[in-house]
Protein backbone atom coordinates (compact mmCIF):
# COMPACT_ATOMS: atom_id res chain seq x y z
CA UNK A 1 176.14 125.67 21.84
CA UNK A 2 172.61 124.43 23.64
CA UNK A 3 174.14 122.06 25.81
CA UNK A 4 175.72 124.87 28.03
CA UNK A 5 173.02 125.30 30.76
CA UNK A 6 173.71 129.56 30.22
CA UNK A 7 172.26 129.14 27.13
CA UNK A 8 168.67 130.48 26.60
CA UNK A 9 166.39 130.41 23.52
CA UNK A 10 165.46 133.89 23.29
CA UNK A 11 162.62 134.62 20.21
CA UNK A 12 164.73 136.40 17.08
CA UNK A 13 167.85 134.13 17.64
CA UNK A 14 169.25 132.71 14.42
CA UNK A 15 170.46 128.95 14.99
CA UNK A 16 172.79 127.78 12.27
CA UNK A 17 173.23 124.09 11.65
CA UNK A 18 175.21 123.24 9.05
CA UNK A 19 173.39 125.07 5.74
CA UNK A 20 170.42 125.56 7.45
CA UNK A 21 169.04 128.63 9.61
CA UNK A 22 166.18 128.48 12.32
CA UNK A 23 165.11 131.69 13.18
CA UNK A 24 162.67 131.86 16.70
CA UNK A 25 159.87 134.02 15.88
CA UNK A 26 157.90 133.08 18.80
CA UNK A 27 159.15 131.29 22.08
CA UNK A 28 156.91 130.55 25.11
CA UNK A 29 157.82 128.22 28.14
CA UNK A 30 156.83 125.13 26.18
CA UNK A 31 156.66 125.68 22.48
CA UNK A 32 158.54 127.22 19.92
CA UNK A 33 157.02 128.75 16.87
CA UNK A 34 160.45 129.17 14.23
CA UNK A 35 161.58 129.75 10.48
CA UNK A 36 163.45 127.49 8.43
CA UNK A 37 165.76 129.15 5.63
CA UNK A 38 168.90 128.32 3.90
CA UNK A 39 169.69 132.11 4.16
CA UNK A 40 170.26 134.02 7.48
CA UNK A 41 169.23 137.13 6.00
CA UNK A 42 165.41 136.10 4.71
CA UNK A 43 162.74 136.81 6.88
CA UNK A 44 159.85 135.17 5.08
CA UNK A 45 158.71 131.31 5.61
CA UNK A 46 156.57 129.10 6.64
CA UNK A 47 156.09 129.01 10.44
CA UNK A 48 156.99 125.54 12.44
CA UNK A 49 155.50 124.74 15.67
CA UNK A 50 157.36 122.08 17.82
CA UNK A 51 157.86 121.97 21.55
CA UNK A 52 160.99 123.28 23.15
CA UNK A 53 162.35 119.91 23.71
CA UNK A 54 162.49 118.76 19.77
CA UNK A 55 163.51 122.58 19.02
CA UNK A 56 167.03 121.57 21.12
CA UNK A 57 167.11 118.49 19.13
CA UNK A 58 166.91 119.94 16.02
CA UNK A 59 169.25 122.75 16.99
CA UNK A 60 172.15 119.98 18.77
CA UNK A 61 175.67 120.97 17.17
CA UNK A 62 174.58 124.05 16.14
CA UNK A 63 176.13 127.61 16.57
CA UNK A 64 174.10 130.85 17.52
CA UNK A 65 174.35 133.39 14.60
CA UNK A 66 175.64 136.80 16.02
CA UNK A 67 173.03 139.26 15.15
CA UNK A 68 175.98 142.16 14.12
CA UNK A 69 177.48 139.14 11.19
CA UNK A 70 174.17 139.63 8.93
């Protein structure tokens, strides 16, 4: 989960919340540059800039998808 302070955005996690995957294609110390699918597996999309800050808030309740499950 984001709330535990080990937790780091790293660019090429998956975030899943609920039906809904966010994939971090580019991270940087203030912004986040991500992917929004409804499958883990696609790569293509429409890039989304937000800061870091709304990125967390988007992501709250959501689980880290282990890269080895897709």
């Amino acid at each position: 989960m984001i709330g535990n302070q080990n937790m780091k955005l790293q660019q090429g996690q998956i975030w899943q919340k609920g039906n809904n995957y966010y994939r971090i294609t580019e991270w940087s110390r203030m912004i986040i540059q991500y992917k929004h699918t409804d499958d883990p597996n696609l790569k293509e999309g429409e890039v989304i800039e937000i800061s870091k800050k709304e990125f967390c808030r988007l992501i709250k309740g959501g689980t880290l998808v282990d890269p080895s499950s897709h």
